[in-house]
PDB file of N, CA and C in Angstrom:
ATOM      1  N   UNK A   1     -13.854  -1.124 -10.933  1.00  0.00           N
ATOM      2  CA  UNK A   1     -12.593  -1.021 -10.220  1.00  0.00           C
ATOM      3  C   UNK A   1     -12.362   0.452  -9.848  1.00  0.00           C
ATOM      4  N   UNK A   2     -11.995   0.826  -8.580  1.00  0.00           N
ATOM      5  CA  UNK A   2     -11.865   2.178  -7.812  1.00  0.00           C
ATOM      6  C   UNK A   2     -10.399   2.769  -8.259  1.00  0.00           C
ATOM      7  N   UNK A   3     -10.469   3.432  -8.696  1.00  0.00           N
ATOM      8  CA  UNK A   3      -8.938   4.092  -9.205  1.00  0.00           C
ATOM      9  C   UNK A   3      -8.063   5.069  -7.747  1.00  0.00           C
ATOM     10  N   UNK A   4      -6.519   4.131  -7.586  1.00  0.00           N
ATOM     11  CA  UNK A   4      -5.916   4.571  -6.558  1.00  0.00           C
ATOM     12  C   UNK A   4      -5.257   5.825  -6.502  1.00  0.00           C
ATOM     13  N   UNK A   5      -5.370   6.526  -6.035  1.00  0.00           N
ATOM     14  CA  UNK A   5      -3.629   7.557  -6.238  1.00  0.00           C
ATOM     15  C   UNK A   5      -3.682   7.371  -4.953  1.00  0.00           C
ATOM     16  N   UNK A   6      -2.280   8.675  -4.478  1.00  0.00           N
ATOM     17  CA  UNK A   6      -1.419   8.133  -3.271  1.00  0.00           C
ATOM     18  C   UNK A   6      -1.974   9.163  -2.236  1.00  0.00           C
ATOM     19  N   UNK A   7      -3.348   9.849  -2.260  1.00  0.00           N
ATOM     20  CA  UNK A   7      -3.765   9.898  -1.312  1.00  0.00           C
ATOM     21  C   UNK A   7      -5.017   8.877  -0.521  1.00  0.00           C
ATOM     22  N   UNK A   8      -5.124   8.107  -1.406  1.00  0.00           N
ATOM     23  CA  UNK A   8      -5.910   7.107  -1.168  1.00  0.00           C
ATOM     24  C   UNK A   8      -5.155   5.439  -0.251  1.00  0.00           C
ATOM     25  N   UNK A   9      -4.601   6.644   0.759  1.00  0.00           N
ATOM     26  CA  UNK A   9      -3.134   5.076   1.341  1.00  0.00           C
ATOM     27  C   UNK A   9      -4.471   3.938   1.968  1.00  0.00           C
ATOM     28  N   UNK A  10      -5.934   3.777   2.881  1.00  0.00           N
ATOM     29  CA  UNK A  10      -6.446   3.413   3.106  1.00  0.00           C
ATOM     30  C   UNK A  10      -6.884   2.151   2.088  1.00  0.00           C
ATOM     31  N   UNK A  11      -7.202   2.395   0.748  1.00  0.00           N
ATOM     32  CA  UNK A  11      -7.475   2.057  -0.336  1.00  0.00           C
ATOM     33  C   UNK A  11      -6.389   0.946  -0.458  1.00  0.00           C
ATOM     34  N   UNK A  12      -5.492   1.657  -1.146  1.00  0.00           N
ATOM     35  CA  UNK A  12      -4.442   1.183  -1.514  1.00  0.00           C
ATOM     36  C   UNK A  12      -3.864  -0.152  -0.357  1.00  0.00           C
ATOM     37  N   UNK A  13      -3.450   0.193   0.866  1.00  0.00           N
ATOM     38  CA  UNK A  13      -3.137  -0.275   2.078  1.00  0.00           C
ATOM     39  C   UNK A  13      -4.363  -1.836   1.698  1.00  0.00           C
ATOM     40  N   UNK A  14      -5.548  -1.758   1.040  1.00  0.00           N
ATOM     41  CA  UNK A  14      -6.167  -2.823   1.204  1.00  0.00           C
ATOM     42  C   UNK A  14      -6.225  -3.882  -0.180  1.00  0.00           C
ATOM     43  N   UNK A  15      -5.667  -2.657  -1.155  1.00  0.00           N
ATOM     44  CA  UNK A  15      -5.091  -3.598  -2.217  1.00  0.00           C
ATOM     45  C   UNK A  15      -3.643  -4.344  -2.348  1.00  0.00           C
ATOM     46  N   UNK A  16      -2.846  -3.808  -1.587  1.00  0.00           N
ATOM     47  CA  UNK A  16      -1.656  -4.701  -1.419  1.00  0.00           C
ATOM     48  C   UNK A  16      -1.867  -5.708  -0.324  1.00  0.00           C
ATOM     49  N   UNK A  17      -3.007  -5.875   0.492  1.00  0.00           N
ATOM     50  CA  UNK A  17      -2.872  -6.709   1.366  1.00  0.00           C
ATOM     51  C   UNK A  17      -3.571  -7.676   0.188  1.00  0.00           C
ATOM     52  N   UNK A  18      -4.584  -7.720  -0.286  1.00  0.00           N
ATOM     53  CA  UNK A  18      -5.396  -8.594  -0.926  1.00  0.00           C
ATOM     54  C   UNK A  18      -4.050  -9.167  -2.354  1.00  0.00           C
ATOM     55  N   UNK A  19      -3.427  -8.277  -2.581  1.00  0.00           N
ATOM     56  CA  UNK A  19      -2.412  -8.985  -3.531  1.00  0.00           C
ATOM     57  C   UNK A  19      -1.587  -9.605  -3.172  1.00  0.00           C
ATOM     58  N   UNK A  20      -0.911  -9.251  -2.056  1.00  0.00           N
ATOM     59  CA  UNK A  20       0.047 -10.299  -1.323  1.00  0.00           C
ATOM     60  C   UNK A  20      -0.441 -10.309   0.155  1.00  0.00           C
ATOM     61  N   UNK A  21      -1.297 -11.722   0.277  1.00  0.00           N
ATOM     62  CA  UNK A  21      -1.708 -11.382   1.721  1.00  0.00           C
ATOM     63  C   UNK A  21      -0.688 -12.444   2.365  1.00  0.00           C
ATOM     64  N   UNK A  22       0.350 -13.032   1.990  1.00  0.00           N
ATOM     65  CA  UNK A  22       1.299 -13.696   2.668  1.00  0.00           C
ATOM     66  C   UNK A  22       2.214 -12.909   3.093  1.00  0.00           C
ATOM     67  N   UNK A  23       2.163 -12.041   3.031  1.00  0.00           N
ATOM     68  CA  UNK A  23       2.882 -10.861   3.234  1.00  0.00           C
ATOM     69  C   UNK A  23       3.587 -10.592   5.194  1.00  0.00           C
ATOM     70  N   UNK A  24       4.455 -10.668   5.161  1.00  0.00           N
ATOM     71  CA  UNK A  24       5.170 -10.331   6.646  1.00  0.00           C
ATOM     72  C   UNK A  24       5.561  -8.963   6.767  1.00  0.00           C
ATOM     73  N   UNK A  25       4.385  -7.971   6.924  1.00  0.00           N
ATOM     74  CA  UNK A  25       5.098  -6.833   7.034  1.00  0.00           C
ATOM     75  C   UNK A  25       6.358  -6.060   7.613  1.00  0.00           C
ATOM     76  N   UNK A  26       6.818  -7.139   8.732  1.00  0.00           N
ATOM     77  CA  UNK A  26       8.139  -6.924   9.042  1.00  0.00           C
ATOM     78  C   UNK A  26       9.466  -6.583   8.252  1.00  0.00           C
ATOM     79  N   UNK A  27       9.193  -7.571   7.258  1.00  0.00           N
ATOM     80  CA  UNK A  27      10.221  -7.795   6.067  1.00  0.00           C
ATOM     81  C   UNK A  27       9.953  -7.094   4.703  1.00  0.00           C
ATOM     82  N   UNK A  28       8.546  -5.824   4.751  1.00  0.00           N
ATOM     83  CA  UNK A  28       8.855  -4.810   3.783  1.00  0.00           C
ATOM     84  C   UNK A  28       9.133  -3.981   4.032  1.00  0.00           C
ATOM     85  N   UNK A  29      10.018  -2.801   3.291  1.00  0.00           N
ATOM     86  CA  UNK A  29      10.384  -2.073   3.050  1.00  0.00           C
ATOM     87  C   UNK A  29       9.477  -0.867   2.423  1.00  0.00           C
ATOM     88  N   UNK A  30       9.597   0.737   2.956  1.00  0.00           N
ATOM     89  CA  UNK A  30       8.818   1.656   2.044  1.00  0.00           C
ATOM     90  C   UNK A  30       9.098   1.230   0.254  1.00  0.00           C
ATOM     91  N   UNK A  31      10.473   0.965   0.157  1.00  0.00           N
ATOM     92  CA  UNK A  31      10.852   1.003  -1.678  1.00  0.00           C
ATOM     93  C   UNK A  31       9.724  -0.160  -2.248  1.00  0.00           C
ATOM     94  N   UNK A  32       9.888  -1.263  -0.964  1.00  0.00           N
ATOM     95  CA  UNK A  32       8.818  -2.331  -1.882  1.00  0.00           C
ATOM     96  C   UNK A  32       7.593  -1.575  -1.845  1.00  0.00           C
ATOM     97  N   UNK A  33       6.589  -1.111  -0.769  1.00  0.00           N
ATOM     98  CA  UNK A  33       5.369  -0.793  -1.219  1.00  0.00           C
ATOM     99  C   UNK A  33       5.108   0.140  -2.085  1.00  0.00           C
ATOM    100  N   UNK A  34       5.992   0.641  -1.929  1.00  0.00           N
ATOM    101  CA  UNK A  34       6.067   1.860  -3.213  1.00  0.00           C
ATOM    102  C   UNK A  34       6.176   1.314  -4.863  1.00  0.00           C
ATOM    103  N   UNK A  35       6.988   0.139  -5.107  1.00  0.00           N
ATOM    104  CA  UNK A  35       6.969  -0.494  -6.342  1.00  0.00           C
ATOM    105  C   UNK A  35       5.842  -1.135  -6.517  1.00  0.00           C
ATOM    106  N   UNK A  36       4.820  -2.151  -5.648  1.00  0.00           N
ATOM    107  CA  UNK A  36       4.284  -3.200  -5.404  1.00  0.00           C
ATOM    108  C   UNK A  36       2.590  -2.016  -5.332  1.00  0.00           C
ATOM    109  N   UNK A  37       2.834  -0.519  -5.111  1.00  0.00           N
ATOM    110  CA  UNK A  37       1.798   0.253  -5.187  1.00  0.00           C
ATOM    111  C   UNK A  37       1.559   0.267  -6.981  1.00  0.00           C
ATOM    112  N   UNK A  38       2.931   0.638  -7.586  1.00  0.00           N
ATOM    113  CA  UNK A  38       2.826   0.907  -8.704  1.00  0.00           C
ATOM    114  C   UNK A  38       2.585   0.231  -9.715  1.00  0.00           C
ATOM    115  N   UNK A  39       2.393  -1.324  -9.435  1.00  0.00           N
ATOM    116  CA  UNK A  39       2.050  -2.759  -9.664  1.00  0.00           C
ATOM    117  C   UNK A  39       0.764  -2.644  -9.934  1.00  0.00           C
ATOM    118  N   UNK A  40      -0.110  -2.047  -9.232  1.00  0.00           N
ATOM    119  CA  UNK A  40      -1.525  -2.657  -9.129  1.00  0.00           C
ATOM    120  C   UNK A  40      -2.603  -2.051 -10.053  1.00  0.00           C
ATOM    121  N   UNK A  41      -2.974  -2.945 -10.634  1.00  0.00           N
ATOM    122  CA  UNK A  41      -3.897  -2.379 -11.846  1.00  0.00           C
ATOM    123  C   UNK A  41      -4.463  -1.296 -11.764  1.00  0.00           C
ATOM    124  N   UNK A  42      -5.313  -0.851 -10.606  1.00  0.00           N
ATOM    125  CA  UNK A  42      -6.027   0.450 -10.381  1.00  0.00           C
ATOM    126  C   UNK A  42      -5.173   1.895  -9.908  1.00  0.00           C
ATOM    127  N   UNK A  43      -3.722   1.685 -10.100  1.00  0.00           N
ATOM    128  CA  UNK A  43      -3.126   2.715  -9.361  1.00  0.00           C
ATOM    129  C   UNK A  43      -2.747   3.681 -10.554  1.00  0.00           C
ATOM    130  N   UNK A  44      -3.521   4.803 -10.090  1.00  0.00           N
ATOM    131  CA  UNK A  44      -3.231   5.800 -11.367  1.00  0.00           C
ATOM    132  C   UNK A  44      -2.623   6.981 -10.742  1.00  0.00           C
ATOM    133  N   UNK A  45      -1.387   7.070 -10.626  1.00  0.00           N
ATOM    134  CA  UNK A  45      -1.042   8.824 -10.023  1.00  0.00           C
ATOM    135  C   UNK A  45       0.130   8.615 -10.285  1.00  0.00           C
ATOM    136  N   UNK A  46       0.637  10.018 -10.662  1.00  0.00           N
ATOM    137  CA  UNK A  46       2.429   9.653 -10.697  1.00  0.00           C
ATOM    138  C   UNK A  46       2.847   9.291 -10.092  1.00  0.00           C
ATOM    139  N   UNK A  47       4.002   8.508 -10.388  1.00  0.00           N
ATOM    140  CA  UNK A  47       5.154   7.871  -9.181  1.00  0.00           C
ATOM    141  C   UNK A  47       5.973   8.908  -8.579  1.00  0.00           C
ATOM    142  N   UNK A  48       6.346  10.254  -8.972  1.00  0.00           N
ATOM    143  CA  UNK A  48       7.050  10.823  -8.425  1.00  0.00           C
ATOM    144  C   UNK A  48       6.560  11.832  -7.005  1.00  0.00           C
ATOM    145  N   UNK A  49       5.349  11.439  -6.731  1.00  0.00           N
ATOM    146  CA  UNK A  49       4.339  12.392  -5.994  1.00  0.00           C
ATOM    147  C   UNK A  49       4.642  11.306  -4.993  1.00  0.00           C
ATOM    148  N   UNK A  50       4.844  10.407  -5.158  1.00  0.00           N
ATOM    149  CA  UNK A  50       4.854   9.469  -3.909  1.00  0.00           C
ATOM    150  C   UNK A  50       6.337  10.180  -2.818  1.00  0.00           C
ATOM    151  N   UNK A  51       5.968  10.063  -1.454  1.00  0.00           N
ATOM    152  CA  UNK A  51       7.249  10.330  -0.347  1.00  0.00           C
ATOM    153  C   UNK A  51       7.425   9.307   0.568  1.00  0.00           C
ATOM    154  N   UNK A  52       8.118   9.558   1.589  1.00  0.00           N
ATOM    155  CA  UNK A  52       7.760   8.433   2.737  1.00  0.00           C
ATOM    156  C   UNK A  52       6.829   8.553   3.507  1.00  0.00           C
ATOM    157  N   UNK A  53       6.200   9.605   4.041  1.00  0.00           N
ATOM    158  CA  UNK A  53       5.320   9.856   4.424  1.00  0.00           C
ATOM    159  C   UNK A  53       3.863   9.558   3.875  1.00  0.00           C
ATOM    160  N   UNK A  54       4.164   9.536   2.815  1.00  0.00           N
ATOM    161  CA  UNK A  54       2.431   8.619   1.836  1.00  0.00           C
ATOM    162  C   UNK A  54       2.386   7.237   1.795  1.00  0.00           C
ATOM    163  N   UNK A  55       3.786   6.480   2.096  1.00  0.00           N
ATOM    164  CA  UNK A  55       4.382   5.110   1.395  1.00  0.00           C
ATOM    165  C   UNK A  55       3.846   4.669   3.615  1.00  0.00           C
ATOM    166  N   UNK A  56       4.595   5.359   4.366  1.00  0.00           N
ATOM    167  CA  UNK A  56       4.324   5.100   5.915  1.00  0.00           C
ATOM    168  C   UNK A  56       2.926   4.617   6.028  1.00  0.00           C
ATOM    169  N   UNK A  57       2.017   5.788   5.727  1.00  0.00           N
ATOM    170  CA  UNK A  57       0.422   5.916   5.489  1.00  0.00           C
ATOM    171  C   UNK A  57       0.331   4.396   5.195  1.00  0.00           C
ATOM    172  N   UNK A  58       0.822   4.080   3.787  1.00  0.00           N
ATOM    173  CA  UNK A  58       0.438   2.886   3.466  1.00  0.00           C
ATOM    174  C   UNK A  58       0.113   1.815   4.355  1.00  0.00           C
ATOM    175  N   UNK A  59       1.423   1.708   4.591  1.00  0.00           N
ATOM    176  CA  UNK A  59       1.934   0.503   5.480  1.00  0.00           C
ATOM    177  C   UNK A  59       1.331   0.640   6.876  1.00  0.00           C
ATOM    178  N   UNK A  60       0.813   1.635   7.531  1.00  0.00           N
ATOM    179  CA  UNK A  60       0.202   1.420   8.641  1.00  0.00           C
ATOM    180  C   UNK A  60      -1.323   1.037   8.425  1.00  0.00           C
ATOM    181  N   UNK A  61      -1.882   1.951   7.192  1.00  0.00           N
ATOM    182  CA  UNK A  61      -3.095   1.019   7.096  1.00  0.00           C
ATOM    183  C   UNK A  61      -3.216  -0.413   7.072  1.00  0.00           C
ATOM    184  N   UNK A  62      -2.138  -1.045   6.277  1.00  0.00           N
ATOM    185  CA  UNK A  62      -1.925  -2.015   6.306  1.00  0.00           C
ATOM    186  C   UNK A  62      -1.804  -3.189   7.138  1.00  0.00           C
ATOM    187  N   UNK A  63      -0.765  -2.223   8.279  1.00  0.00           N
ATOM    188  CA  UNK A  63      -0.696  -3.335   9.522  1.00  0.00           C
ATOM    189  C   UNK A  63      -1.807  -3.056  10.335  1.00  0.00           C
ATOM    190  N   UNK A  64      -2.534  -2.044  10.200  1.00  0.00           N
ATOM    191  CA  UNK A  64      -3.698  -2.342  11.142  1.00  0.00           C
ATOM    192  C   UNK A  64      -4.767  -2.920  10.913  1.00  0.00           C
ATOM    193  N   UNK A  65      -4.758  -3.375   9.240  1.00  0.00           N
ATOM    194  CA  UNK A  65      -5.787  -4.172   8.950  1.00  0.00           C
ATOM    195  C   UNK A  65      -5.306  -5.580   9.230  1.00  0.00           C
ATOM    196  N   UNK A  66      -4.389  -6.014   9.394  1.00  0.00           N
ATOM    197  CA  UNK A  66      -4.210  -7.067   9.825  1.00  0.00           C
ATOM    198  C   UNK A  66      -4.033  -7.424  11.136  1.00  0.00           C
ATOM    199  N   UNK A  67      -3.578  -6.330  12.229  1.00  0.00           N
ATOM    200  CA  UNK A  67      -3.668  -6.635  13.715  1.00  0.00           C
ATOM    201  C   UNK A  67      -5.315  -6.369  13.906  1.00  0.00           C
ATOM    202  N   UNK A  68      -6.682  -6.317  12.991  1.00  0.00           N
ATOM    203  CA  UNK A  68      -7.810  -6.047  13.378  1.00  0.00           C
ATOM    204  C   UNK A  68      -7.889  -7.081  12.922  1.00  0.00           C
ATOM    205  N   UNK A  69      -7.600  -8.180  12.324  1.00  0.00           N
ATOM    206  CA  UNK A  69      -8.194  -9.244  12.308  1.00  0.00           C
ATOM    207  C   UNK A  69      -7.623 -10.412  12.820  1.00  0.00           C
ATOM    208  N   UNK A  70      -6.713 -10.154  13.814  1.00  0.00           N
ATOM    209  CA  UNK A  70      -6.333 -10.954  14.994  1.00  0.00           C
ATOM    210  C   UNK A  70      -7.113 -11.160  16.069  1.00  0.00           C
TER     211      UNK A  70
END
């Protein structure tokens, strides 16, 4: 298992999809991926290092892994 911190939003971005891939990104929020980051077994970095700007990162990897597999 690959150990996350929060410069790893690519990473990460592909472990929250695989944990909740029912997921409507419309209807999250930075606070959820940010909790739902801190959820995931491999995520090792402080929580307080996290901003919006790392939590954004996230979430766009995110949606673009899913508009690439449209």
């Amino acid at each position: 298992m690959t150990e996350l911190n929060w410069e790893s939003t690519y990473a990460t971005a592909l472990a929250l999809k695989r944990a909740y891939p029912q997921t409507n990104l419309e209807d999250v929020s930075l606070g959820q991926i940010y909790r739902w980051t801190l959820e995931l077994p491999e995520f090792q970095d402080d929580p307080s290092l996290a901003n919006d700007e790392i939590l954004s990162a996230i979430y766009q990897d995110w949606l673009e892994e899913i508009l690439h597999e449209q």
